[in-house]
PDB file of N, CA and C in Angstrom:
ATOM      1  N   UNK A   1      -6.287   8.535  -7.331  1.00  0.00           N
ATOM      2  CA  UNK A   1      -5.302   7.911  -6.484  1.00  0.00           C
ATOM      3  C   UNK A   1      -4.479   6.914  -7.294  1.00  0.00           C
ATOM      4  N   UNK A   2      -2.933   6.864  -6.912  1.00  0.00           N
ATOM      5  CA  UNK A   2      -2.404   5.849  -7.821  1.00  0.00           C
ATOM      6  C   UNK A   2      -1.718   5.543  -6.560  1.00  0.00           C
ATOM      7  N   UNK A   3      -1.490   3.883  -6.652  1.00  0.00           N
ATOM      8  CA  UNK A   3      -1.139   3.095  -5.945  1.00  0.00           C
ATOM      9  C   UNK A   3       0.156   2.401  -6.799  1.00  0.00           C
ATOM     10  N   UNK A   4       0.990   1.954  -5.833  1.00  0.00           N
ATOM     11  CA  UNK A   4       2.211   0.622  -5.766  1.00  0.00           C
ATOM     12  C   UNK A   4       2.163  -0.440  -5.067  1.00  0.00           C
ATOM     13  N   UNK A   5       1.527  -1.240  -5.824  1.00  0.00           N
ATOM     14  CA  UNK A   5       1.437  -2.962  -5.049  1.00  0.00           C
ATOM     15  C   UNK A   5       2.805  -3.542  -4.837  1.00  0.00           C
ATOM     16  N   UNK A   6       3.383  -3.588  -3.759  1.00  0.00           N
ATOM     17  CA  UNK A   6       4.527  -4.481  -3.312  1.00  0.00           C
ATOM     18  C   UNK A   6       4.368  -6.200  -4.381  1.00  0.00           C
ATOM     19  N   UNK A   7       5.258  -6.532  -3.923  1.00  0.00           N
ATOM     20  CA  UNK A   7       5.228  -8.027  -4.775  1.00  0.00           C
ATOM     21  C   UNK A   7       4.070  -8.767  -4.232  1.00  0.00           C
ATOM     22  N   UNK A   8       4.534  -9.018  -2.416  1.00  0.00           N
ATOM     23  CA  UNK A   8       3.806  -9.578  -1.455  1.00  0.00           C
ATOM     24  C   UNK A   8       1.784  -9.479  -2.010  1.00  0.00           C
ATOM     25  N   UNK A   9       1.489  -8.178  -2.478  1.00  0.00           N
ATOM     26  CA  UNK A   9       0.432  -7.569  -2.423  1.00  0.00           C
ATOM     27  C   UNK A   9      -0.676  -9.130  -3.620  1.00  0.00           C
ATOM     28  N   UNK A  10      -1.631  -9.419  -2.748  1.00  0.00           N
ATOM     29  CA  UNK A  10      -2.104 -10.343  -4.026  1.00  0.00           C
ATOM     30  C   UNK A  10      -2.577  -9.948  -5.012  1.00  0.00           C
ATOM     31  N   UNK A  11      -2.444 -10.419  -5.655  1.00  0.00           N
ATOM     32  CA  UNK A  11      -2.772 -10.349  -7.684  1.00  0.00           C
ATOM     33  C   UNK A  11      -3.943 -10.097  -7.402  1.00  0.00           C
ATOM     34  N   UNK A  12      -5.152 -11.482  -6.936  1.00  0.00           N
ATOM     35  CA  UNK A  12      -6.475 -10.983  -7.012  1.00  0.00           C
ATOM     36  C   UNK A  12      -6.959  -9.720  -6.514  1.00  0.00           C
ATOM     37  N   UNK A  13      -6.329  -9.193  -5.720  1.00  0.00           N
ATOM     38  CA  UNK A  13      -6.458  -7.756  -4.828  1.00  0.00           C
ATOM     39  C   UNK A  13      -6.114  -6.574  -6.231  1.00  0.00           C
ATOM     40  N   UNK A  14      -5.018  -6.895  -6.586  1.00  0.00           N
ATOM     41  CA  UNK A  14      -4.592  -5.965  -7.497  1.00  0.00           C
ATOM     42  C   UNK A  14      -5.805  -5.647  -8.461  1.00  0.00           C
ATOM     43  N   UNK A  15      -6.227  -6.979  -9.413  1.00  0.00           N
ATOM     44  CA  UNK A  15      -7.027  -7.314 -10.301  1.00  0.00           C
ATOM     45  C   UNK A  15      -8.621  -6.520  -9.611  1.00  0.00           C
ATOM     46  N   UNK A  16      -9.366  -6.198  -8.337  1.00  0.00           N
ATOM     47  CA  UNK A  16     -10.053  -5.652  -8.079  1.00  0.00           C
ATOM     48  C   UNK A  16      -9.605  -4.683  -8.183  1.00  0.00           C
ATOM     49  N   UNK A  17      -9.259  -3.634  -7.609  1.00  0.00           N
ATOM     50  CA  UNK A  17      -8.720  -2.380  -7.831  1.00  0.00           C
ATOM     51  C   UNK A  17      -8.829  -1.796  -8.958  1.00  0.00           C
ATOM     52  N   UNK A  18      -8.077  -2.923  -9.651  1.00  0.00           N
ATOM     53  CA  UNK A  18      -7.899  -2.011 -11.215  1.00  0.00           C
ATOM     54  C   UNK A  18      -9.321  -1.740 -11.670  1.00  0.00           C
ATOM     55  N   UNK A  19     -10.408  -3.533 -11.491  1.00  0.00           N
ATOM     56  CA  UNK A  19     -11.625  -3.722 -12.531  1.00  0.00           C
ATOM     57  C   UNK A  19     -12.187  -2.085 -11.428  1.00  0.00           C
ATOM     58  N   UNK A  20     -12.145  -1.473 -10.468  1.00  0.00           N
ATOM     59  CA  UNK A  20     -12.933  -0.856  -9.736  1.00  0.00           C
ATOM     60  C   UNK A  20     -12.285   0.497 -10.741  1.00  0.00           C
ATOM     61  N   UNK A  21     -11.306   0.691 -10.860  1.00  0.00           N
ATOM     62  CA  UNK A  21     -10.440   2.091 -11.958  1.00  0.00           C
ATOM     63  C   UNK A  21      -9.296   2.142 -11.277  1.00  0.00           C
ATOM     64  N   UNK A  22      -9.124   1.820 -10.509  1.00  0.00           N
ATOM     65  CA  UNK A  22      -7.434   2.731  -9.743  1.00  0.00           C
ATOM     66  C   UNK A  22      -6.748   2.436 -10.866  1.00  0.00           C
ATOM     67  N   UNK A  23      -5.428   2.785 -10.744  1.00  0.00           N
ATOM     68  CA  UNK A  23      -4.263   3.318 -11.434  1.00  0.00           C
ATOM     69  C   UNK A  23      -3.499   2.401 -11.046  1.00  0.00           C
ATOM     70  N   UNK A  24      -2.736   1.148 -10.739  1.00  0.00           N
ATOM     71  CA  UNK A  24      -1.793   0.401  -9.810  1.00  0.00           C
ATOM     72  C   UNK A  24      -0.645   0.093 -10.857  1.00  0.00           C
ATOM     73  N   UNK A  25       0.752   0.540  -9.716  1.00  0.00           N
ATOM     74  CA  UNK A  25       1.365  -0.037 -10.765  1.00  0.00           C
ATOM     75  C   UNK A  25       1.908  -1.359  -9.931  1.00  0.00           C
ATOM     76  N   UNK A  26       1.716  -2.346 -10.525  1.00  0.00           N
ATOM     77  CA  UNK A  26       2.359  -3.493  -9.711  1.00  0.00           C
ATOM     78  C   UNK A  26       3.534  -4.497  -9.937  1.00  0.00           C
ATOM     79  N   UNK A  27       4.639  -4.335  -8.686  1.00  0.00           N
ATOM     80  CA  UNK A  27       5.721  -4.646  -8.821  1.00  0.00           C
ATOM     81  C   UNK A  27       6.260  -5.957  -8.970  1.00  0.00           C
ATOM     82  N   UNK A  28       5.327  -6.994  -9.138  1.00  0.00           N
ATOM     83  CA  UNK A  28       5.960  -7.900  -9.548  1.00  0.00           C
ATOM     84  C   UNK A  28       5.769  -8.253 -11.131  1.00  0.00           C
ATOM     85  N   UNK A  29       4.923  -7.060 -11.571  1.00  0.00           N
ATOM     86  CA  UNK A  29       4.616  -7.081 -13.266  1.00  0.00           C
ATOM     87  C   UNK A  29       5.614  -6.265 -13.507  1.00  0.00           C
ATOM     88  N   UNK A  30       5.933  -5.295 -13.091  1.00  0.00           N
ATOM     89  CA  UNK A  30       6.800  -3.891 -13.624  1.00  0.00           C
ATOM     90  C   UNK A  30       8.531  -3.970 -13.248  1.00  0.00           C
ATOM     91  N   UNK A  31       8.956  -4.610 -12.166  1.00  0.00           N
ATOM     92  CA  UNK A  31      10.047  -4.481 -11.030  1.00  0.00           C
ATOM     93  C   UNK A  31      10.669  -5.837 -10.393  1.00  0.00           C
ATOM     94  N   UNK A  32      10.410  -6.861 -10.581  1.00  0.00           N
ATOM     95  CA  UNK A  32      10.215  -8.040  -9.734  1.00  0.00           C
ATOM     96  C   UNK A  32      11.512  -8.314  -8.830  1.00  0.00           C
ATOM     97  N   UNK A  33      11.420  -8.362  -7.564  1.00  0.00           N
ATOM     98  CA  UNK A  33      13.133  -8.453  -7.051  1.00  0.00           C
ATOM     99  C   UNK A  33      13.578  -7.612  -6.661  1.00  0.00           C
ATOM    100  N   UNK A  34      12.859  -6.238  -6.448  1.00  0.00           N
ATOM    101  CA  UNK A  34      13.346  -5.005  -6.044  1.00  0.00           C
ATOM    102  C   UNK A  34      13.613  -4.884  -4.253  1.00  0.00           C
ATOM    103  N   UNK A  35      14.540  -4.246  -3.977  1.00  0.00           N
ATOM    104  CA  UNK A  35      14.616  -3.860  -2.955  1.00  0.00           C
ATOM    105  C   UNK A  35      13.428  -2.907  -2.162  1.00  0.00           C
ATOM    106  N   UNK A  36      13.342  -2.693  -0.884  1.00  0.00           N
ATOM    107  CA  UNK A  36      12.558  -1.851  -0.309  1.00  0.00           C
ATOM    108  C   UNK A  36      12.679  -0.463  -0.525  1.00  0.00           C
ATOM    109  N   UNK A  37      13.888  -0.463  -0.422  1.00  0.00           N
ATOM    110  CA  UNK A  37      14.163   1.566  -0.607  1.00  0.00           C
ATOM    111  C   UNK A  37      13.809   1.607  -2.201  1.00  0.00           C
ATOM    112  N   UNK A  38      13.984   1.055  -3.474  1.00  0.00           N
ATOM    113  CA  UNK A  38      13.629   0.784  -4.665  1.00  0.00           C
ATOM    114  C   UNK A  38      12.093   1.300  -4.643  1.00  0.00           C
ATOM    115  N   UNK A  39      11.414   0.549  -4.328  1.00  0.00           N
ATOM    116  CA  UNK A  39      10.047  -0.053  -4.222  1.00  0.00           C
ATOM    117  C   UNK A  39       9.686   1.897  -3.836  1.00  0.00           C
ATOM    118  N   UNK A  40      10.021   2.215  -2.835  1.00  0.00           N
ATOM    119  CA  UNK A  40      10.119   3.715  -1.847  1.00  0.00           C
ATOM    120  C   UNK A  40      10.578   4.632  -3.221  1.00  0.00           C
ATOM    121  N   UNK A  41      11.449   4.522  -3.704  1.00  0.00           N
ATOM    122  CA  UNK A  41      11.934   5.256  -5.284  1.00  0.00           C
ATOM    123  C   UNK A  41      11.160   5.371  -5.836  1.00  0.00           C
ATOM    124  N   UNK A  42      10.374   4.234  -6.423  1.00  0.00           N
ATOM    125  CA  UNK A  42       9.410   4.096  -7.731  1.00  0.00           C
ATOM    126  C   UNK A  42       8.250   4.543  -7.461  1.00  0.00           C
ATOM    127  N   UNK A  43       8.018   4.744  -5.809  1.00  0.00           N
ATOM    128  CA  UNK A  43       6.701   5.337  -5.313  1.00  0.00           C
ATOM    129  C   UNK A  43       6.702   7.262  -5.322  1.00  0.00           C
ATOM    130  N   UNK A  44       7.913   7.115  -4.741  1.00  0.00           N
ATOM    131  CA  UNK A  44       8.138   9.090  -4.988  1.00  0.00           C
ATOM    132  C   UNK A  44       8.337   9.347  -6.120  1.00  0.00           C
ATOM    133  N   UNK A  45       9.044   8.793  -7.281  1.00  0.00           N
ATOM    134  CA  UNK A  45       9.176   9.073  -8.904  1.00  0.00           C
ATOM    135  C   UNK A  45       7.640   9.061  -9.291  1.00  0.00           C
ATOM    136  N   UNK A  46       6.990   7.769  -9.564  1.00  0.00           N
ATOM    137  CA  UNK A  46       5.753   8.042  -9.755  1.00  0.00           C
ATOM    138  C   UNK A  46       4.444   8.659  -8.635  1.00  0.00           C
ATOM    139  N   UNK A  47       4.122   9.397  -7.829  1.00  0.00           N
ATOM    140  CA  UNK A  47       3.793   9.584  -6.739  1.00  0.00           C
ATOM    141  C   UNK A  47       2.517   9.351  -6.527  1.00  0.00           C
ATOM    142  N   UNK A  48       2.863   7.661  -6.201  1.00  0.00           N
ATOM    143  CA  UNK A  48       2.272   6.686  -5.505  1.00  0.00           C
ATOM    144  C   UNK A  48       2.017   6.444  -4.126  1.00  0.00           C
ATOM    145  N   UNK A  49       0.931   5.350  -3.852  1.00  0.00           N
ATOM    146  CA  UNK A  49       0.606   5.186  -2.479  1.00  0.00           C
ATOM    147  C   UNK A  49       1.385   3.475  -2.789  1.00  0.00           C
ATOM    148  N   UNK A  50       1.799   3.217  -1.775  1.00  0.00           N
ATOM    149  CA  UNK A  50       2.660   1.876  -1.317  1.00  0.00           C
ATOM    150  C   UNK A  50       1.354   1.042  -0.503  1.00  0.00           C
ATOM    151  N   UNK A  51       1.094   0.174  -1.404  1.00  0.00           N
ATOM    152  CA  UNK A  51       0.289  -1.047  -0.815  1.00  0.00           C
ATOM    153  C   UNK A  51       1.134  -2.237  -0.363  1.00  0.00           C
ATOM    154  N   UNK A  52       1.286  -2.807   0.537  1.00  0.00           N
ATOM    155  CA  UNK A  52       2.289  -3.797   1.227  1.00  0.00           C
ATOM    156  C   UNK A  52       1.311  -4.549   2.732  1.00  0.00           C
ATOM    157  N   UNK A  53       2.209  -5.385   2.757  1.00  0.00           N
ATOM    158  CA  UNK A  53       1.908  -6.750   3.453  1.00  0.00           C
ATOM    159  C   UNK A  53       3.235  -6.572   4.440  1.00  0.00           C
ATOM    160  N   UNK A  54       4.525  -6.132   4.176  1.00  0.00           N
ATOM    161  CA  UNK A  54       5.583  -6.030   4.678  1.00  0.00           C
ATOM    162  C   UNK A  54       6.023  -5.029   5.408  1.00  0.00           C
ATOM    163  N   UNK A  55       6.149  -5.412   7.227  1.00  0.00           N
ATOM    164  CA  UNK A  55       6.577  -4.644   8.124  1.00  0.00           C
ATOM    165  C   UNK A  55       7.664  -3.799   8.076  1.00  0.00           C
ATOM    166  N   UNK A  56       8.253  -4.692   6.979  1.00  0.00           N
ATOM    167  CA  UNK A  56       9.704  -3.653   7.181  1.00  0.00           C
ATOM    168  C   UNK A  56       9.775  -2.306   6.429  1.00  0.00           C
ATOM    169  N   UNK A  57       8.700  -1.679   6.266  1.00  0.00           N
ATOM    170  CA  UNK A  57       8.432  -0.461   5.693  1.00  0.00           C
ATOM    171  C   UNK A  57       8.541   0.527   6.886  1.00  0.00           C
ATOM    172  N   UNK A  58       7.738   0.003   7.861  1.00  0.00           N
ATOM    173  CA  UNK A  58       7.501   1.051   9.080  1.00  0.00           C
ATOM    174  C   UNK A  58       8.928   1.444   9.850  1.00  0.00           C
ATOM    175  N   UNK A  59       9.765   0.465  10.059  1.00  0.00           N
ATOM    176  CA  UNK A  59      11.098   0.635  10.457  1.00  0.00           C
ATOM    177  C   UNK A  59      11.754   1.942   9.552  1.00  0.00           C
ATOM    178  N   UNK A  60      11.396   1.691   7.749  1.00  0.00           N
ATOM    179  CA  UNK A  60      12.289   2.377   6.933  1.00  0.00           C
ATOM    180  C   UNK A  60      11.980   3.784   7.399  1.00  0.00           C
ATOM    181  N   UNK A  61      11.079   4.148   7.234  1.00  0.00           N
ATOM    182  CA  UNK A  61      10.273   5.031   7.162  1.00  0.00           C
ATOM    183  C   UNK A  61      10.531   5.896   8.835  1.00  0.00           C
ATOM    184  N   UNK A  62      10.389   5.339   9.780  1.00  0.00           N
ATOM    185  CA  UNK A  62       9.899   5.916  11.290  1.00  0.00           C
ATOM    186  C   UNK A  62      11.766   5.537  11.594  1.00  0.00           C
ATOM    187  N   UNK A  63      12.203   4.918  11.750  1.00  0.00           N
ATOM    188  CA  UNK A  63      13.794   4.877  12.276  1.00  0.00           C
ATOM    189  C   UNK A  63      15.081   5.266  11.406  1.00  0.00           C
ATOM    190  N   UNK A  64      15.008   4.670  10.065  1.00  0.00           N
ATOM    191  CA  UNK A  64      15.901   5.455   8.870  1.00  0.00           C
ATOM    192  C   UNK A  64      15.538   6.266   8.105  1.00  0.00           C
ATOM    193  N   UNK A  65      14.122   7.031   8.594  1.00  0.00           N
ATOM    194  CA  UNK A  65      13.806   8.352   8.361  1.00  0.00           C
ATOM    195  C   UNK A  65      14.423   8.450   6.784  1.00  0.00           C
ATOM    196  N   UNK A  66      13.950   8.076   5.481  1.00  0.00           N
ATOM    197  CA  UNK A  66      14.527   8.157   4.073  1.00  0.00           C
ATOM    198  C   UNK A  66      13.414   8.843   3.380  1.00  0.00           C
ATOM    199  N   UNK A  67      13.744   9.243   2.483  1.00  0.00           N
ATOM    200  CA  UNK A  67      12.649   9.828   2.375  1.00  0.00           C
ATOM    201  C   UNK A  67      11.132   8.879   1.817  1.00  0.00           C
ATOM    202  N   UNK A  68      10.252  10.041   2.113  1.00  0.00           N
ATOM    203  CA  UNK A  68       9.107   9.115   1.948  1.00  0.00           C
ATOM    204  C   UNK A  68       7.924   9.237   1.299  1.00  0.00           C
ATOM    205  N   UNK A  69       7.312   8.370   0.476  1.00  0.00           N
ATOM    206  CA  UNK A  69       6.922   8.533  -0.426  1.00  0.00           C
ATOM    207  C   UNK A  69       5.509   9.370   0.342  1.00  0.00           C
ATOM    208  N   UNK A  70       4.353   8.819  -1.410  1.00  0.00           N
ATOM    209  CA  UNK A  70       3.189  10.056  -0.586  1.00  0.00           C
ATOM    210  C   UNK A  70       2.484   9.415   0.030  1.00  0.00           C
ATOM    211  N   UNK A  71       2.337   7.719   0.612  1.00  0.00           N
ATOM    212  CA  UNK A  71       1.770   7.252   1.375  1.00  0.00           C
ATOM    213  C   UNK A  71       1.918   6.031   1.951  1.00  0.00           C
ATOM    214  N   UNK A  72       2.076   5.476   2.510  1.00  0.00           N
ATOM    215  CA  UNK A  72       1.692   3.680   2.975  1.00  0.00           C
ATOM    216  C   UNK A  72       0.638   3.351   3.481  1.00  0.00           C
ATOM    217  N   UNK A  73       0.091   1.809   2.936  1.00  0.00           N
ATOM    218  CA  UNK A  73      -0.637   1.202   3.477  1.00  0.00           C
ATOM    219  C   UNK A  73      -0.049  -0.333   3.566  1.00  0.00           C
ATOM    220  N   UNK A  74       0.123  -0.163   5.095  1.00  0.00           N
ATOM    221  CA  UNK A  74       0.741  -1.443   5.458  1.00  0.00           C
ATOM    222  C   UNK A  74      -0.754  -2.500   6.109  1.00  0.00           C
ATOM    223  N   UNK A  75      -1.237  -3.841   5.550  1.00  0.00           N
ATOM    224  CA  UNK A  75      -2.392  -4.576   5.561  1.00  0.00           C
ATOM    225  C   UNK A  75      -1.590  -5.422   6.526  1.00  0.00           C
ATOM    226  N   UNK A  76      -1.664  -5.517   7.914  1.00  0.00           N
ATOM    227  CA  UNK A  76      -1.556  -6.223   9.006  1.00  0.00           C
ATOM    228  C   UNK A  76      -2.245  -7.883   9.390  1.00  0.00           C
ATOM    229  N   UNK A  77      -3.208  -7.771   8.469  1.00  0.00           N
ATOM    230  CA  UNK A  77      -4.338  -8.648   8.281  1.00  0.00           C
ATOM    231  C   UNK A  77      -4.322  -9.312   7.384  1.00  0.00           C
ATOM    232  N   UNK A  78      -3.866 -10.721   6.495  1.00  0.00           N
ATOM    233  CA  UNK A  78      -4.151 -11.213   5.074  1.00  0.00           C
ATOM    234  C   UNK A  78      -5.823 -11.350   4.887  1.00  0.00           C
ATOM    235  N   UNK A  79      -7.008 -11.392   6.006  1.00  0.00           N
ATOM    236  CA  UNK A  79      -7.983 -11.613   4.974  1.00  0.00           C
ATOM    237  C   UNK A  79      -8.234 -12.929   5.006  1.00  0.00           C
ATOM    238  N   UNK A  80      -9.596 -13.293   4.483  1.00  0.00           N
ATOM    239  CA  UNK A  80     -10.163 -14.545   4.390  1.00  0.00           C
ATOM    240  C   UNK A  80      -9.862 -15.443   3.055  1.00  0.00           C
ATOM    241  N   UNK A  81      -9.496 -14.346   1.971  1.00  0.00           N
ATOM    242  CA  UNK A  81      -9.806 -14.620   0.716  1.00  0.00           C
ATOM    243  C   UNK A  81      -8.569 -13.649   0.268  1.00  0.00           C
ATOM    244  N   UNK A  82      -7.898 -13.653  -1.056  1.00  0.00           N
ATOM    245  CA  UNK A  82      -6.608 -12.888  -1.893  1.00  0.00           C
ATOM    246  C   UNK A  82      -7.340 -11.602  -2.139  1.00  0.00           C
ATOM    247  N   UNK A  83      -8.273 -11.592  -2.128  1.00  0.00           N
ATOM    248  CA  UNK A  83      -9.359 -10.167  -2.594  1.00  0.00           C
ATOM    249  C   UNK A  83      -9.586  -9.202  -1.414  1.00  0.00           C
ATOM    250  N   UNK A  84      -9.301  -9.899   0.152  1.00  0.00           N
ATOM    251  CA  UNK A  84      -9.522  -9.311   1.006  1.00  0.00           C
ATOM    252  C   UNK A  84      -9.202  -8.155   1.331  1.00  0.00           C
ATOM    253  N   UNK A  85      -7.816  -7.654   0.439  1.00  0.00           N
ATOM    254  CA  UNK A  85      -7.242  -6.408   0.848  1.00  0.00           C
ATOM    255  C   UNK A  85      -7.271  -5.791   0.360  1.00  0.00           C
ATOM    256  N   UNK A  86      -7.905  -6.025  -0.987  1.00  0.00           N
ATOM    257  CA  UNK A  86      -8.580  -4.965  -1.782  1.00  0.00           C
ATOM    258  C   UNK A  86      -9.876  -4.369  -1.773  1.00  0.00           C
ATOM    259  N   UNK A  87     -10.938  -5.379  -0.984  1.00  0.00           N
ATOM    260  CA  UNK A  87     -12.019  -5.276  -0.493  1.00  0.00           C
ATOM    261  C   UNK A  87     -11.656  -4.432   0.302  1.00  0.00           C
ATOM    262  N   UNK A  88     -10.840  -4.021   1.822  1.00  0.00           N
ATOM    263  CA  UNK A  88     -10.695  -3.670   2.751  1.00  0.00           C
ATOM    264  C   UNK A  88     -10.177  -1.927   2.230  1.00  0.00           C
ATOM    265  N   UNK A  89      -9.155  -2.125   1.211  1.00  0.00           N
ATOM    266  CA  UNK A  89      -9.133  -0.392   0.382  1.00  0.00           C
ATOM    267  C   UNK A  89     -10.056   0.144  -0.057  1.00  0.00           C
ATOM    268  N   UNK A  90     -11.006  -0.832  -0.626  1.00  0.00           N
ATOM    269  CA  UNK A  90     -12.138  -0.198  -1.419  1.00  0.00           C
ATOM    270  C   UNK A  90     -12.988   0.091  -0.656  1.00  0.00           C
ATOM    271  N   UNK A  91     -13.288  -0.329   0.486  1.00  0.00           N
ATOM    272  CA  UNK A  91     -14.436   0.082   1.926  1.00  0.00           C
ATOM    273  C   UNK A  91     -14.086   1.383   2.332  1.00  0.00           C
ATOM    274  N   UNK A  92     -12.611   1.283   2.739  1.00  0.00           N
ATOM    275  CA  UNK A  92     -11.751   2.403   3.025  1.00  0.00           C
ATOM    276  C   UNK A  92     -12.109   3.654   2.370  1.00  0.00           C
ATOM    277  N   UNK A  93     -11.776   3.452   1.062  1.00  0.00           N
ATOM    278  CA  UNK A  93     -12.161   4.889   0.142  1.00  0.00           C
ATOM    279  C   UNK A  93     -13.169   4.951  -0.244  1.00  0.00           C
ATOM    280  N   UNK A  94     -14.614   4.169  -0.254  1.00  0.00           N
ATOM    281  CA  UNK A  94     -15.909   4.471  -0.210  1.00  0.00           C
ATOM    282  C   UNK A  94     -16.428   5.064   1.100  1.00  0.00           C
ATOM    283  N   UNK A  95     -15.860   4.794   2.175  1.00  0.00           N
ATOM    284  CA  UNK A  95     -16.537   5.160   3.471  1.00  0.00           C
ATOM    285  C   UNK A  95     -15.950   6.954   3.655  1.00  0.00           C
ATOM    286  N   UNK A  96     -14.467   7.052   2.960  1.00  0.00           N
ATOM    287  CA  UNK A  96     -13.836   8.039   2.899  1.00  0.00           C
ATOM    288  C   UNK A  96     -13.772   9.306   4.433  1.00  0.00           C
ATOM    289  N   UNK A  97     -13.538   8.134   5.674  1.00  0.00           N
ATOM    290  CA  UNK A  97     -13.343   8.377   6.982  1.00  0.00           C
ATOM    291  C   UNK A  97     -12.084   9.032   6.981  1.00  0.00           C
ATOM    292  N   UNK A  98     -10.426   8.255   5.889  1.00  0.00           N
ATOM    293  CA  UNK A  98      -9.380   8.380   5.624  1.00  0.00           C
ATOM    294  C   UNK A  98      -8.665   9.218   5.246  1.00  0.00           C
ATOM    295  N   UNK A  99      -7.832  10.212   5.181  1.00  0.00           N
ATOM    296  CA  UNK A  99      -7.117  10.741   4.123  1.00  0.00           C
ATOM    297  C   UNK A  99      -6.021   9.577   4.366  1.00  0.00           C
ATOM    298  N   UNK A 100      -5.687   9.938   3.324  1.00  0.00           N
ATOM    299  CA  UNK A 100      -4.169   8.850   3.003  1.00  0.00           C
ATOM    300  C   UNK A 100      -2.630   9.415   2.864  1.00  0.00           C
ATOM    301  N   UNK A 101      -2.876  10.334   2.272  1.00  0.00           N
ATOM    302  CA  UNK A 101      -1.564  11.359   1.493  1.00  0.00           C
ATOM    303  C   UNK A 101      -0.845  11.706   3.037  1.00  0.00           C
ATOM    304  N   UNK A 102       0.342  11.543   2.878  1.00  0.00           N
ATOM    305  CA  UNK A 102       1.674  11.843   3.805  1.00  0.00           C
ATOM    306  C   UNK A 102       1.483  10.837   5.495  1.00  0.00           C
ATOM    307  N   UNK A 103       0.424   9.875   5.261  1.00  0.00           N
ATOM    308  CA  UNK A 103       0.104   8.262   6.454  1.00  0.00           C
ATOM    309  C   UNK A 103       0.962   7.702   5.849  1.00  0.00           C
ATOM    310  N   UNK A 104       0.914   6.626   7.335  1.00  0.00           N
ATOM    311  CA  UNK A 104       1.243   5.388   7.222  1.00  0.00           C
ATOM    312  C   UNK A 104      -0.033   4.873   7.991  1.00  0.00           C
ATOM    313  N   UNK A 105      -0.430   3.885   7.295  1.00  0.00           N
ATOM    314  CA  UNK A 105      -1.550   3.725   7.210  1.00  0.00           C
ATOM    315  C   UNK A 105      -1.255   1.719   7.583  1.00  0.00           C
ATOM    316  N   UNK A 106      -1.986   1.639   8.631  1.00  0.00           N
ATOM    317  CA  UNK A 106      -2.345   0.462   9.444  1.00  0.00           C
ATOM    318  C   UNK A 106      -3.202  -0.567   9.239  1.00  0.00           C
ATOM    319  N   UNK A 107      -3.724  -1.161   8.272  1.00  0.00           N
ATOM    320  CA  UNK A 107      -4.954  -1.926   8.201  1.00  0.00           C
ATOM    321  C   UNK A 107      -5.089  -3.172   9.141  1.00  0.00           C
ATOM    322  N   UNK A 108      -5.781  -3.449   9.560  1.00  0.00           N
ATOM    323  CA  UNK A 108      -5.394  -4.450  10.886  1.00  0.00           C
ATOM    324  C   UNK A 108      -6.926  -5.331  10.368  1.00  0.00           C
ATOM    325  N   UNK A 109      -7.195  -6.515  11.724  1.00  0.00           N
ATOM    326  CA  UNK A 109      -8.885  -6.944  11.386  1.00  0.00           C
ATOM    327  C   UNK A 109      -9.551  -5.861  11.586  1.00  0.00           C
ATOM    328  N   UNK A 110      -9.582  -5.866  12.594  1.00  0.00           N
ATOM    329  CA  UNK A 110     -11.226  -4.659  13.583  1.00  0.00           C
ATOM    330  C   UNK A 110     -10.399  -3.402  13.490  1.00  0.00           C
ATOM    331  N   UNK A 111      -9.541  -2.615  12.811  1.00  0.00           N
ATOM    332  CA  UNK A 111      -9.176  -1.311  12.744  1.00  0.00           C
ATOM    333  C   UNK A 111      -8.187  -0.447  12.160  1.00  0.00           C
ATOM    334  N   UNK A 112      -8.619   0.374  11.642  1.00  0.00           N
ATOM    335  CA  UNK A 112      -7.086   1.093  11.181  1.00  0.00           C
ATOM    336  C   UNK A 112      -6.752   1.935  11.792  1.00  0.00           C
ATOM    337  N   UNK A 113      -5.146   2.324  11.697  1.00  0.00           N
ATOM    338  CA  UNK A 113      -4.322   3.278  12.695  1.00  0.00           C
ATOM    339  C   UNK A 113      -3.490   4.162  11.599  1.00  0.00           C
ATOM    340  N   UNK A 114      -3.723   5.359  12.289  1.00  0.00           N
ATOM    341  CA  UNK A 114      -2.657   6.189  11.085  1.00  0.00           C
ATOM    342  C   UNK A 114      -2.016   6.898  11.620  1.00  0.00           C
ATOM    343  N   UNK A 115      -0.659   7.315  11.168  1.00  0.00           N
ATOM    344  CA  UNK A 115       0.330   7.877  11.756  1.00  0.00           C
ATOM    345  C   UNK A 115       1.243   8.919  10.708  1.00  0.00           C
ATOM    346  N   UNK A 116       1.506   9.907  10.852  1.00  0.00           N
ATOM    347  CA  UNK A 116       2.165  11.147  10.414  1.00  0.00           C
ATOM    348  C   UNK A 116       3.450  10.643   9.729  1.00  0.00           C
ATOM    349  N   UNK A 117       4.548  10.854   8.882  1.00  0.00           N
ATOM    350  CA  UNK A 117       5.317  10.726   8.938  1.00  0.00           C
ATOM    351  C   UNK A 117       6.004  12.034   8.480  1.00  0.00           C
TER     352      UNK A 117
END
């Protein structure tokens, strides 16, 4: 799985991920300042999953219908701790309840929601 950490996305979150193996490329190391549809570019060029904190993905995606990358995970929830949302991916894909590829993907406290796009 290769992932795209939004800016928003925390470092310490990132920094788990990686020490766990993922692949991340993260945009405030690689991109900093990028627009949303950008961010959506760099995810279908490299074909990435979109890790984000930021609602305004679901609008892009479900109302200006653009095209779309191979996944989102929008984290509804910041978490107790900067690690929280990486903890919360890594549960995710150990419990492997999920597919991810062609979601939009909901992380909330008590639940996730996924939706077709």
């Amino acid at each position: 799985m290769l992932f795209l950490a939004n800016e928003n996305f925390p470092n310490p979150s990132v920094r788990l991920l990686r020490e766990n193996g993922f692949d991340i490329n993260y945009i405030l190391e690689s991109n900093r300042s990028v627009t949303d549809e950008k961010v959506i570019e760099i995810a279908l060029t490299e074909k990435r999953i979109i890790l984000t904190f930021d609602k305004d993905y679901g609008e892009i995606i479900f109302r200006h219908k653009i095209a779309n990358p191979p996944a989102f995970i929008f984290f509804s929830y910041k978490g107790e701790s900067p690690t929280a949302a990486g903890e919360n991916l890594l549960k995710l894909i150990k419990e492997n309840r999920f597919e991810l590829e062609n979601l939009f993907t909901v992380v909330a406290k008590d639940n996730v929601r996924q939706r077709k796009y």
